[in-house]
C-alpha atoms as a PDB file:
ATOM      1  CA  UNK A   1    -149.733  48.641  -7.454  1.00  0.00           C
ATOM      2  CA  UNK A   2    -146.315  49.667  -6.188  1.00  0.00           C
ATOM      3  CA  UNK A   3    -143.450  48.686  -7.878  1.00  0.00           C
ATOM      4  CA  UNK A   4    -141.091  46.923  -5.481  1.00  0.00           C
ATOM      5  CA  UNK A   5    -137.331  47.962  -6.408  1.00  0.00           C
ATOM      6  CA  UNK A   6    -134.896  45.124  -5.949  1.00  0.00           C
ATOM      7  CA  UNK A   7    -131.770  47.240  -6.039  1.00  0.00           C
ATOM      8  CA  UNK A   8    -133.061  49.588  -3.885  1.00  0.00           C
ATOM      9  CA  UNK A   9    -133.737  46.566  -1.267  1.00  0.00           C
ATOM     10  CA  UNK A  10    -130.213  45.324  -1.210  1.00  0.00           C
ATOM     11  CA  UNK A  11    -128.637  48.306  -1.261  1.00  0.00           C
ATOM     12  CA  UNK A  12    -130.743  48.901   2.131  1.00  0.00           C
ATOM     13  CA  UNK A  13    -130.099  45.154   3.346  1.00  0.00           C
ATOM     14  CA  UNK A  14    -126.081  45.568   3.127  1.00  0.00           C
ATOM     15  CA  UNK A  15    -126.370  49.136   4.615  1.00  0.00           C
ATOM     16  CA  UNK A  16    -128.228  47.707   7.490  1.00  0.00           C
ATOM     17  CA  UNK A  17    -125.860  44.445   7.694  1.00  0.00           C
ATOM     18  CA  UNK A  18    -122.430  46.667   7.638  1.00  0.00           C
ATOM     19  CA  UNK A  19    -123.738  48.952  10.155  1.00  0.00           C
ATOM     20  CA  UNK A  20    -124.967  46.098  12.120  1.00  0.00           C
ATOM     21  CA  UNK A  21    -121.232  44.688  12.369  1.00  0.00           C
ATOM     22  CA  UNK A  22    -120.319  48.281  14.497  1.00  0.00           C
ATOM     23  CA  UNK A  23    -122.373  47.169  16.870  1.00  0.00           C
ATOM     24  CA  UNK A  24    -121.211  43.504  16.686  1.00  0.00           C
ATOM     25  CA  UNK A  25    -117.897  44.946  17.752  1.00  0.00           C
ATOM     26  CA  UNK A  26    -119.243  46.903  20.880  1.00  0.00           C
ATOM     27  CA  UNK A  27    -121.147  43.684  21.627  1.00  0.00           C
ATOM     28  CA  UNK A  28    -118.044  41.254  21.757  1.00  0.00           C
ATOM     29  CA  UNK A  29    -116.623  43.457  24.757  1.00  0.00           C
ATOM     30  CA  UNK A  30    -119.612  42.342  26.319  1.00  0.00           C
ATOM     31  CA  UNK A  31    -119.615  38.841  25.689  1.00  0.00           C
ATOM     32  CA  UNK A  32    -116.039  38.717  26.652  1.00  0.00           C
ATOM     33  CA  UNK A  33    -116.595  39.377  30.349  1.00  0.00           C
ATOM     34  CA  UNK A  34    -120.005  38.278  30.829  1.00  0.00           C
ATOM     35  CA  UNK A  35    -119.215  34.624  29.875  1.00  0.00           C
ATOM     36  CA  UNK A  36    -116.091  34.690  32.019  1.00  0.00           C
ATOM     37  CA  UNK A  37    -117.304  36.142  35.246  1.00  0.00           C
ATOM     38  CA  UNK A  38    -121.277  36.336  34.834  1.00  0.00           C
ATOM     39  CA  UNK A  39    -121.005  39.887  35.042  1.00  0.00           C
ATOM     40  CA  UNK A  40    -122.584  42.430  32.834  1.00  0.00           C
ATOM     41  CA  UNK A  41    -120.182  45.036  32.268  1.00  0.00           C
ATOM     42  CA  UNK A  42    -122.316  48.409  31.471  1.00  0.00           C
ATOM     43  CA  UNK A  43    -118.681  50.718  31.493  1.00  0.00           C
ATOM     44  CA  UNK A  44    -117.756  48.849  28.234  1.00  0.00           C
ATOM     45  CA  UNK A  45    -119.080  52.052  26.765  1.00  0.00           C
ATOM     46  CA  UNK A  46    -117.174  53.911  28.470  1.00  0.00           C
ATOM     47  CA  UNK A  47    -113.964  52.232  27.883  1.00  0.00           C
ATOM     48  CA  UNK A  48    -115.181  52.687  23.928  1.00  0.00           C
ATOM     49  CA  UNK A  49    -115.111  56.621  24.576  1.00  0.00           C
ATOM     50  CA  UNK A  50    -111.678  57.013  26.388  1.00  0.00           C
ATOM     51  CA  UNK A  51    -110.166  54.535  24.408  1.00  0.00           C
ATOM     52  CA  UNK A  52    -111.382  56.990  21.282  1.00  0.00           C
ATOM     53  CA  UNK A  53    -110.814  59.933  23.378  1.00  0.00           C
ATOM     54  CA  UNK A  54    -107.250  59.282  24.309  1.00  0.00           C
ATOM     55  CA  UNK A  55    -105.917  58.047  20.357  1.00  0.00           C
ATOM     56  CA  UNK A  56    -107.364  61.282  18.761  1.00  0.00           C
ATOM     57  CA  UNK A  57    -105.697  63.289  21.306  1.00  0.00           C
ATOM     58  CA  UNK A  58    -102.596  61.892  21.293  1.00  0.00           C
ATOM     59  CA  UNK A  59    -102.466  62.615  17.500  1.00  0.00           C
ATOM     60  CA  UNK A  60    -103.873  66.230  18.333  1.00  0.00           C
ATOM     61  CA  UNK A  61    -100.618  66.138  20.579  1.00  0.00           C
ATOM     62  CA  UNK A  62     -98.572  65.684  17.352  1.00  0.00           C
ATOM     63  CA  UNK A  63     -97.536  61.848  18.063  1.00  0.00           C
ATOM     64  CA  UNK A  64     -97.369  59.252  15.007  1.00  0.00           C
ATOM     65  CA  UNK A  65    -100.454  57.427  14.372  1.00  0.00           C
ATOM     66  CA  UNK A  66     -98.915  54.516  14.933  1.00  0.00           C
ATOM     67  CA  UNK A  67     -97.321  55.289  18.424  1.00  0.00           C
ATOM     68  CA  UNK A  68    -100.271  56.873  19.021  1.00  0.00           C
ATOM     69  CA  UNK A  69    -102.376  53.676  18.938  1.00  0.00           C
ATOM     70  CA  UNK A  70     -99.334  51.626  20.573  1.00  0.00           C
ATOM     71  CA  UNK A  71     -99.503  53.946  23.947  1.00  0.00           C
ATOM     72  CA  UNK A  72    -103.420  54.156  23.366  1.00  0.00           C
ATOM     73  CA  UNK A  73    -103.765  50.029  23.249  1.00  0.00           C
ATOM     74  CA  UNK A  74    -101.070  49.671  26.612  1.00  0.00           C
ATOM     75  CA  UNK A  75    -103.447  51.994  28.314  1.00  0.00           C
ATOM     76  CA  UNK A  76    -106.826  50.305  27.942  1.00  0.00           C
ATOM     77  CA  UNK A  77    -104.604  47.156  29.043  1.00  0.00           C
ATOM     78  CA  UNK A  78    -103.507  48.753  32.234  1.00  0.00           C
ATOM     79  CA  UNK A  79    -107.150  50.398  32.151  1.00  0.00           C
ATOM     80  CA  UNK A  80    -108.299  46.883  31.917  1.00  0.00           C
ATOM     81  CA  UNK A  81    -106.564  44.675  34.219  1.00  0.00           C
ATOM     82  CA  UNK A  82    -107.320  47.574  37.145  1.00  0.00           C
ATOM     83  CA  UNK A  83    -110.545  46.872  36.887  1.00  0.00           C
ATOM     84  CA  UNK A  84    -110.421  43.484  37.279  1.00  0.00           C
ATOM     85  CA  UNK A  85    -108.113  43.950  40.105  1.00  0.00           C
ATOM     86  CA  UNK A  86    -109.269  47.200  41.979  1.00  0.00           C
ATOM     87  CA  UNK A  87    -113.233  46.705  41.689  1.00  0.00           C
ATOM     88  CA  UNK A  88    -114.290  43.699  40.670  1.00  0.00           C
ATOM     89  CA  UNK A  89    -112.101  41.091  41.941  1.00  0.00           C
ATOM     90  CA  UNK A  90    -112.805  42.690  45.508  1.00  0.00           C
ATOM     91  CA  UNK A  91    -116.659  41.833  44.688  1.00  0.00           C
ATOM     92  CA  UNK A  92    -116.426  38.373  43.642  1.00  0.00           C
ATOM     93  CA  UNK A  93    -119.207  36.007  45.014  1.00  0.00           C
ATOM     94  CA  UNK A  94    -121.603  39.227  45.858  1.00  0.00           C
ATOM     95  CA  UNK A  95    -124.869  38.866  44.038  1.00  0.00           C
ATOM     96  CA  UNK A  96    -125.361  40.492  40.296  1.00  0.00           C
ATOM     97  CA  UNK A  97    -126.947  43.117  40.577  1.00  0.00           C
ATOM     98  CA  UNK A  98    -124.163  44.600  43.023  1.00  0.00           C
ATOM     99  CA  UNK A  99    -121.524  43.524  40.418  1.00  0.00           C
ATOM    100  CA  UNK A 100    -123.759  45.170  37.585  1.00  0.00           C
ATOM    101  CA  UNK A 101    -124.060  48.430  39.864  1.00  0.00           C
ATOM    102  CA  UNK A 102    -119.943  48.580  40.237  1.00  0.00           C
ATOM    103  CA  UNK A 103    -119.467  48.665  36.597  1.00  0.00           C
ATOM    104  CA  UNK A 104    -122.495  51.179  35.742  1.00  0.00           C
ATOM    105  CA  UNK A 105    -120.247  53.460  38.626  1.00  0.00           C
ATOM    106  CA  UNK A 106    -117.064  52.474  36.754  1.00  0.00           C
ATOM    107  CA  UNK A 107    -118.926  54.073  33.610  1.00  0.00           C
ATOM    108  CA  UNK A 108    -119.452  57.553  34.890  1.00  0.00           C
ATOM    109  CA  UNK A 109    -115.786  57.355  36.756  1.00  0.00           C
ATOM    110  CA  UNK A 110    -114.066  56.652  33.626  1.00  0.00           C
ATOM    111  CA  UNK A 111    -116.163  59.372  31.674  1.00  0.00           C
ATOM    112  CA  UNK A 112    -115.274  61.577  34.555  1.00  0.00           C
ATOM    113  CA  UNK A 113    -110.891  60.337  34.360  1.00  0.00           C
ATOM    114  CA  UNK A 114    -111.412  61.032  30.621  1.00  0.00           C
ATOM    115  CA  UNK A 115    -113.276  64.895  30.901  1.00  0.00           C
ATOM    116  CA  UNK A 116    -110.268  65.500  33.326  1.00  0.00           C
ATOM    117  CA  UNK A 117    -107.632  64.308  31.174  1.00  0.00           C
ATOM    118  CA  UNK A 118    -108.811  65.511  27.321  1.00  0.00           C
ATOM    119  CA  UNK A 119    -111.287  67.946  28.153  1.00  0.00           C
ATOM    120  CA  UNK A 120    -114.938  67.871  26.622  1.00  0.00           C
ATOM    121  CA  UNK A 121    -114.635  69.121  23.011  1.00  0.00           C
ATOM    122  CA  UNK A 122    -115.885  67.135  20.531  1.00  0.00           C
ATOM    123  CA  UNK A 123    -112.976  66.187  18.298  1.00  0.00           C
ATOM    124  CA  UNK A 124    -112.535  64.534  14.071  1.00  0.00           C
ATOM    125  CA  UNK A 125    -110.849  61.345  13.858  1.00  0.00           C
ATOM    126  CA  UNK A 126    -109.472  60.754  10.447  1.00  0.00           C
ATOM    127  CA  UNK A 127    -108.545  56.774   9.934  1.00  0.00           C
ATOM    128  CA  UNK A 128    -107.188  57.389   6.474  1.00  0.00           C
ATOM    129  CA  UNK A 129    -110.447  55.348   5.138  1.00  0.00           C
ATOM    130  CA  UNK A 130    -112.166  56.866   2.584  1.00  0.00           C
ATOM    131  CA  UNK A 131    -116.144  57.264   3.007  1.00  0.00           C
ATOM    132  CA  UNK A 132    -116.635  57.342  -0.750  1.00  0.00           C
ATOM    133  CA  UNK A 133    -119.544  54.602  -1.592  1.00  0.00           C
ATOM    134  CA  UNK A 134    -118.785  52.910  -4.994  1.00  0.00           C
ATOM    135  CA  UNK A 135    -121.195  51.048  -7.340  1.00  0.00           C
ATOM    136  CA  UNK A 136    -121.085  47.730  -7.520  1.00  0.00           C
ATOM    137  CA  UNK A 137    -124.231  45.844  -9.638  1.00  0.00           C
ATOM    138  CA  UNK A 138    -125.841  49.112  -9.123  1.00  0.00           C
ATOM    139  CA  UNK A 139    -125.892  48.777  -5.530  1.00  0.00           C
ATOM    140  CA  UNK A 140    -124.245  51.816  -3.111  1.00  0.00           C
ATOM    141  CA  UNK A 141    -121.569  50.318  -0.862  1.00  0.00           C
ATOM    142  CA  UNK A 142    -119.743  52.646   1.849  1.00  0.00           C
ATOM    143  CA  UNK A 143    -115.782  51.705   1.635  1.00  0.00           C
ATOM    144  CA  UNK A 144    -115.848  52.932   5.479  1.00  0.00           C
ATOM    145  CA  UNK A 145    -118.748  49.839   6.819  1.00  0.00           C
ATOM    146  CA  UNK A 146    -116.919  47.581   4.123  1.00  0.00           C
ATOM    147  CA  UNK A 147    -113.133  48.478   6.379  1.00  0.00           C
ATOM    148  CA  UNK A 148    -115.121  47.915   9.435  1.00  0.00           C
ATOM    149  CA  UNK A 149    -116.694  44.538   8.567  1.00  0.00           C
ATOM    150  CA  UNK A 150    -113.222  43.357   7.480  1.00  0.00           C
ATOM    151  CA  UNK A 151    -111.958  44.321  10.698  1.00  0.00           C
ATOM    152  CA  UNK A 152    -114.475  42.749  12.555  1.00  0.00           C
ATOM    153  CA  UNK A 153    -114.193  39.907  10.920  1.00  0.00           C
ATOM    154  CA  UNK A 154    -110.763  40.122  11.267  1.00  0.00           C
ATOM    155  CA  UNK A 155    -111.128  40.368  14.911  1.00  0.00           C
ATOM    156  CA  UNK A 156    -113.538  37.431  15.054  1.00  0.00           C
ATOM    157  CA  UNK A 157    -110.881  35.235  13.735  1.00  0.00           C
ATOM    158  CA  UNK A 158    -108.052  36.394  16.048  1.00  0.00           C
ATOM    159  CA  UNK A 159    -110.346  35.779  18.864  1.00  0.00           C
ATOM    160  CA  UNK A 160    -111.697  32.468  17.958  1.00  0.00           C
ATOM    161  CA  UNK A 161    -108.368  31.348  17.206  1.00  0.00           C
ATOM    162  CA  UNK A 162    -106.771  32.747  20.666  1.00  0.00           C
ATOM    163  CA  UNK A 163    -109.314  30.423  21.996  1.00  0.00           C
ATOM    164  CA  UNK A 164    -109.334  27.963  20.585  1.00  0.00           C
ATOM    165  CA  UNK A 165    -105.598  27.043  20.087  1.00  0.00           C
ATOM    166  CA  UNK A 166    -103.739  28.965  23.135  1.00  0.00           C
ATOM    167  CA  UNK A 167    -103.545  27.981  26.788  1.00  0.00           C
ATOM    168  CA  UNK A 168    -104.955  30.805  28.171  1.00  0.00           C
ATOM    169  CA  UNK A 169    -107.555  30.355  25.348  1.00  0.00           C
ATOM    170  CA  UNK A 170    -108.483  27.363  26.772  1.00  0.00           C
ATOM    171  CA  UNK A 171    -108.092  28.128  30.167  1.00  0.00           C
ATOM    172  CA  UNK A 172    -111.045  30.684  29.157  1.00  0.00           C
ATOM    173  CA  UNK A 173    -113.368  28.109  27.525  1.00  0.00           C
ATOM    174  CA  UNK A 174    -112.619  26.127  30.764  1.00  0.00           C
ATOM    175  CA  UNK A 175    -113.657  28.670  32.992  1.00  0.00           C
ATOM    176  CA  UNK A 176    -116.731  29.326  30.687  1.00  0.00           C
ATOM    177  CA  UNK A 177    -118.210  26.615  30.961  1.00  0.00           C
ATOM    178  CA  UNK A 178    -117.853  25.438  34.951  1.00  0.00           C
ATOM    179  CA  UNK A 179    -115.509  28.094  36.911  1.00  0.00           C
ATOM    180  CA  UNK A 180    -115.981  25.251  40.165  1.00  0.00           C
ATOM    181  CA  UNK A 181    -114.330  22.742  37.686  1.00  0.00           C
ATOM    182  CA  UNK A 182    -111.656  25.080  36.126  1.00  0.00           C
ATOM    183  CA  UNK A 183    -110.825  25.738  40.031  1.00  0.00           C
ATOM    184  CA  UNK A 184    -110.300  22.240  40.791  1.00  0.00           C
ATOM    185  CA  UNK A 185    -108.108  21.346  38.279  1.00  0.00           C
ATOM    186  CA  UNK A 186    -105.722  24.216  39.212  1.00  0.00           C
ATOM    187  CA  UNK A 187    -106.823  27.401  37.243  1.00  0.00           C
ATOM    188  CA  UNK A 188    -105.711  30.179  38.691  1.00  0.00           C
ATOM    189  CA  UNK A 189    -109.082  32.662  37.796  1.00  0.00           C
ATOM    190  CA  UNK A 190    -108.126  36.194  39.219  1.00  0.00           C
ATOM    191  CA  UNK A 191    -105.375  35.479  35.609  1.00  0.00           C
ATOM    192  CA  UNK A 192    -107.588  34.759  33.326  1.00  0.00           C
ATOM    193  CA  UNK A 193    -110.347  37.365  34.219  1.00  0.00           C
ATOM    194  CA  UNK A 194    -107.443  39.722  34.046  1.00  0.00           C
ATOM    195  CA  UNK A 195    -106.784  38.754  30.306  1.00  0.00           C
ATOM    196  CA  UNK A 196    -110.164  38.788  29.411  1.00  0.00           C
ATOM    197  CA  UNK A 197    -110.643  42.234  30.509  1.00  0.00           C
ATOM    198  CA  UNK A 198    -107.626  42.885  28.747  1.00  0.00           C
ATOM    199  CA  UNK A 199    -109.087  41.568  25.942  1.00  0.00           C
ATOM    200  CA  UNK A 200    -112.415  43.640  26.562  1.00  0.00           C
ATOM    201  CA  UNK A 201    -109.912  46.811  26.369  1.00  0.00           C
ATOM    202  CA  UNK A 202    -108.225  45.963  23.450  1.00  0.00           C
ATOM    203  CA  UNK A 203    -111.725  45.212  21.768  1.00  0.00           C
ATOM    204  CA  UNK A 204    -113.123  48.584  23.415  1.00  0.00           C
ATOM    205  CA  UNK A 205    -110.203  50.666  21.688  1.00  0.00           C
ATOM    206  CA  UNK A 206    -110.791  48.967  18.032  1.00  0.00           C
ATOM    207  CA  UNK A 207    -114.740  49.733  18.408  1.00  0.00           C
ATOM    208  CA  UNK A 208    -113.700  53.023  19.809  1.00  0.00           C
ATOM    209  CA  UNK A 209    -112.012  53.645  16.786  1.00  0.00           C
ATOM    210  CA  UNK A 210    -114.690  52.775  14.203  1.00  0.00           C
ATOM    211  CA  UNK A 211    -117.363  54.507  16.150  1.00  0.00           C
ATOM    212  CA  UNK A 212    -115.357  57.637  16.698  1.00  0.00           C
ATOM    213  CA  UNK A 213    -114.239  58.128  12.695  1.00  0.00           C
ATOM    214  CA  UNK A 214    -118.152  57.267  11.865  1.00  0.00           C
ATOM    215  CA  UNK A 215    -119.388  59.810  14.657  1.00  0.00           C
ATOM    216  CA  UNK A 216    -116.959  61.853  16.138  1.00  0.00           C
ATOM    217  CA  UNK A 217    -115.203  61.677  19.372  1.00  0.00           C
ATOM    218  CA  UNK A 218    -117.690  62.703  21.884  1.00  0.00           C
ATOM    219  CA  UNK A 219    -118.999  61.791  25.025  1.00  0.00           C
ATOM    220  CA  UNK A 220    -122.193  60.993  23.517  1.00  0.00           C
ATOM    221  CA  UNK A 221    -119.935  58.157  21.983  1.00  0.00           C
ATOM    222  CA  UNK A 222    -120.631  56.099  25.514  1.00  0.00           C
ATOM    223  CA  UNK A 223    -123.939  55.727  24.716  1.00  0.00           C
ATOM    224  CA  UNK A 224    -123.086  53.503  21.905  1.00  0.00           C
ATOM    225  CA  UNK A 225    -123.060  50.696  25.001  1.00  0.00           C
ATOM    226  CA  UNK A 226    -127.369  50.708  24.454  1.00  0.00           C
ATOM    227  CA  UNK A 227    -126.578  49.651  20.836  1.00  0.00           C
ATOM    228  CA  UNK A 228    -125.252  46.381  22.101  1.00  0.00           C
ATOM    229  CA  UNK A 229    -128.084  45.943  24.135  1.00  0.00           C
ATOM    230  CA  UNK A 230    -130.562  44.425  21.835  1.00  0.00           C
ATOM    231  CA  UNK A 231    -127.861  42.145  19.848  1.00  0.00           C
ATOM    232  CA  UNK A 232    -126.873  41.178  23.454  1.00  0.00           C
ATOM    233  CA  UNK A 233    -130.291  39.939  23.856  1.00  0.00           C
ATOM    234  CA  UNK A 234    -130.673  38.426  20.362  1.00  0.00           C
ATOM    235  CA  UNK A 235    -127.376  36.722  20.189  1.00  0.00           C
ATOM    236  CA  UNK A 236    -127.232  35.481  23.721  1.00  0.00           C
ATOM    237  CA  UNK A 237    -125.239  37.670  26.509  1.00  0.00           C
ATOM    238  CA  UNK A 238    -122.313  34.452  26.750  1.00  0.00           C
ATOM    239  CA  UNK A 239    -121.581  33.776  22.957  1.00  0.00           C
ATOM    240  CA  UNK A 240    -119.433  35.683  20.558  1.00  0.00           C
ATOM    241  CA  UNK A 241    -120.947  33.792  17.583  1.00  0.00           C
ATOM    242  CA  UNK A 242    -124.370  35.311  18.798  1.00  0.00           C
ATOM    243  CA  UNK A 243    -122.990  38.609  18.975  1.00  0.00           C
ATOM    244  CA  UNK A 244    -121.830  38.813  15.168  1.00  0.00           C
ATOM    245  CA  UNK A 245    -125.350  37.089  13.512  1.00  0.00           C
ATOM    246  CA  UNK A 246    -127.717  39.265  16.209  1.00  0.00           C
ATOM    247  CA  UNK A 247    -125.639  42.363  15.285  1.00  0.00           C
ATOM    248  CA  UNK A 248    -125.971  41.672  11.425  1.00  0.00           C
ATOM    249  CA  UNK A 249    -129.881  40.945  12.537  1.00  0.00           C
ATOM    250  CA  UNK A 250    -129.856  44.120  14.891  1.00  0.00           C
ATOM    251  CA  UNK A 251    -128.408  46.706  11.886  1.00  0.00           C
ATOM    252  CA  UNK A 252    -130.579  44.979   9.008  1.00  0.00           C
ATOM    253  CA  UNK A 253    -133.867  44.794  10.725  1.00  0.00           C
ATOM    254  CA  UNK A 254    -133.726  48.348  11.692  1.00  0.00           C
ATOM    255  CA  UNK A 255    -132.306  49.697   8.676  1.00  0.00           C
ATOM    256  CA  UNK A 256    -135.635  47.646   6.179  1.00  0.00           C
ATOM    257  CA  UNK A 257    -138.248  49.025   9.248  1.00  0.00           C
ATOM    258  CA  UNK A 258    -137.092  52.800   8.637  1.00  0.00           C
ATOM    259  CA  UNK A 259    -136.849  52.479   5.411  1.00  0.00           C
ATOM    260  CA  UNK A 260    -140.509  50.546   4.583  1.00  0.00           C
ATOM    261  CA  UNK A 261    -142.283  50.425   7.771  1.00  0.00           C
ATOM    262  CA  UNK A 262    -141.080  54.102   9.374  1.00  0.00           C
ATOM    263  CA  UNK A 263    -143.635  55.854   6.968  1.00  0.00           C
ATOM    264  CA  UNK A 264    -146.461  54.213   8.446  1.00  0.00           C
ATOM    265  CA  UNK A 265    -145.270  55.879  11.830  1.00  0.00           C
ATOM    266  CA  UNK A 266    -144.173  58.594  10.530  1.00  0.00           C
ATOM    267  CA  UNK A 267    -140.679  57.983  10.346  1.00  0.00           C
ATOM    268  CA  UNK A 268    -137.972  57.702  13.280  1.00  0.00           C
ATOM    269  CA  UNK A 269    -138.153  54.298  14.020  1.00  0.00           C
ATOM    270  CA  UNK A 270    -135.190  53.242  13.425  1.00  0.00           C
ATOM    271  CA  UNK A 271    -133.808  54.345  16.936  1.00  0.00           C
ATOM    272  CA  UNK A 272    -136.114  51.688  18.718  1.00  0.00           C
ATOM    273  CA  UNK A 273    -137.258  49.155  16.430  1.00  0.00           C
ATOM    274  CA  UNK A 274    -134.493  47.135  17.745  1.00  0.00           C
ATOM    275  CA  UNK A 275    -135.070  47.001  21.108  1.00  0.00           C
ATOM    276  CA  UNK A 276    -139.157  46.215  20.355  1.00  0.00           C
ATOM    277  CA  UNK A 277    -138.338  42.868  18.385  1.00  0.00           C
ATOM    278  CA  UNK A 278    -135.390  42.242  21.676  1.00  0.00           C
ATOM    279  CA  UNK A 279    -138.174  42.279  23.605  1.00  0.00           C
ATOM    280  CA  UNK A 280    -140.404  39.961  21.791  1.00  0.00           C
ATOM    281  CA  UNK A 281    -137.259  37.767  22.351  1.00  0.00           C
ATOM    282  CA  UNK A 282    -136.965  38.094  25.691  1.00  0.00           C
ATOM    283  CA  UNK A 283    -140.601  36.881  25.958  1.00  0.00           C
ATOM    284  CA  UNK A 284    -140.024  34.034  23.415  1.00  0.00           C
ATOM    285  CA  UNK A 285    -136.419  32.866  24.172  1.00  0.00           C
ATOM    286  CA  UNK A 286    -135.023  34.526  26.810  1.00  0.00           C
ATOM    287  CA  UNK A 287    -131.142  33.018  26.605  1.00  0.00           C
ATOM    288  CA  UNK A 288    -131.218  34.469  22.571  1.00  0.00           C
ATOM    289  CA  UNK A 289    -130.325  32.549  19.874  1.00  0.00           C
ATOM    290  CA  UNK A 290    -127.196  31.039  20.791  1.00  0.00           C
ATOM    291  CA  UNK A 291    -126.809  31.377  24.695  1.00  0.00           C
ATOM    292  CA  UNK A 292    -127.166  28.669  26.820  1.00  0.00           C
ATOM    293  CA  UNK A 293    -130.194  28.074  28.651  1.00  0.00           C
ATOM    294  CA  UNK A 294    -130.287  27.816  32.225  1.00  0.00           C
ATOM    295  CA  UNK A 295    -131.351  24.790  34.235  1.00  0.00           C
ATOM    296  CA  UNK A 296    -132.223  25.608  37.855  1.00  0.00           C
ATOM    297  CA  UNK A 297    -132.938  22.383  40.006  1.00  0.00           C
ATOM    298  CA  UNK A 298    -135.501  22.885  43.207  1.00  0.00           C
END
């Protein structure tokens, strides 16, 4: 009989769920525009990279950290709102998969804008937050996934509150839930898709951050975009909610299958257990756990 330890288990379990909030944050940028504007924005990894890409060599540069991020967070606004205006409000009412193909263009253009501008070297980015685990009940705990939760969470709350309390906020919500209806009462759209994607920049730099002190700042670091995909699918592609609880599922579930199901396989699981159990939700519930379910009438 194997002896089952406990310890061991959690220590696993909060690994899993602190990684799993990293890809929470990539998965809000998502959610943002998608709910908005029904459009499923595939260059939200590339924002992450030259968001990451442009802070670390601004400081390589020899500019504060702090003016650094300030000049780093007005240019994924600009980068933002051009997008909205430039590309996609030019291709409003065309079908989805013609917006989905802009933005999977926009990817490889702004990997392309970033290669010109900061070259291709692969470059450290030092937050200040030390990757020392500490002991707590016995259980390992990085101090780097504990920052990032707390941001995350911190980010969560800022969001739900802008929301839920602001005009614009609500001018969102409005458009969320019947864009004919927000237009009738007055809502000017082509403003509030411009904040959002605003809002998807500013989330793009914070992720871009976490991801590029955990990883490096590479262009590999786009590819962090096929992370979201399965909490996308598990959470619901329109609900921010969704996006936090599938990405604690997401970084758990594949964390416990490496760890006691990989040696069955072989090991090396980990890198698509995810997207097996997203598909077994696809075929179950296809609008995730928290997305709304579409009615189509004949």
């Amino acid at each position: 009989m194997v002896n089952f330890d406990f310890a061991f288990f959690v220590e696993v379990l909060v690994g899993g769920l602190l990684a799993g909030v990293m890809y929470s944050l990539v998965a809000i940028g998502f959610v943002l525009i998608y709910k908005t504007s029904g459009v499923l924005n595939f260059a939200q990894g590339a924002m992450v990279l030259f968001a990451a890409l442009t802070f670390v060599s601004l400081l390589e540069r020899g500019i504060p950290f702090w003016l650094s991020l300030l000049i780093t967070l007005a240019v994924m606004v600009v980068l933002g709102i051009a997008i909205e205006r430039l590309v996609l409000r030019p291709l409003v009412n065309q079908p989805p998969i013609t917006l989905f193909m802009a933005t999977l263009g926009l990817s490889y253009i702004i990997e392309g804008a970033a290669q010109l501008l900061w070259g291709t070297q692969v470059h450290g980015l030092d937050l200040g937050i030390d990757d020392t685990p500490f002991e707590v009940a016995g259980i390992l705990i990085s101090k780097f996934d504990l920052v990032a939760a707390a941001i995350a969470a911190a980010m969560v709350v800022i969001l739900t509150a802008f929301f839920r309390y602001t005009r614009i906020g609500l001018a969102f919500r409005a458009v969320a839930d019947d864009q004919f209806a927000a237009l009738a009462v007055g809502l000017r759209l082509p403003q509030i898709w411009a904040a959002v994607w605003t809002a998807a920049g500013v989330v793009a730099l914070v992720a871009g951050l976490m991801w590029g002190a955990r990883l490096g700042v590479q262009f590999s670091l786009s590819l962090v975009v096929l992370k979201a995909l399965p909490v996308l699918v598990l959470g619901g592609f329109d609900s921010i909610l969704g996006a936090i609880v599938a990405g604690l599922l997401v970084g758990a579930s594949e964390k416990l299958a490496e760890v006691y199901i990989g040696p069955i396989f072989g090991g090396g699981i980990e890198g698509w257990f995810a997207y097996v159990v997203a598909l077994i939700f696809l075929l179950i519930r296809p609008s995730g756990l928290f997305g709304q379910k579409l009615v189509e009438r004949a």
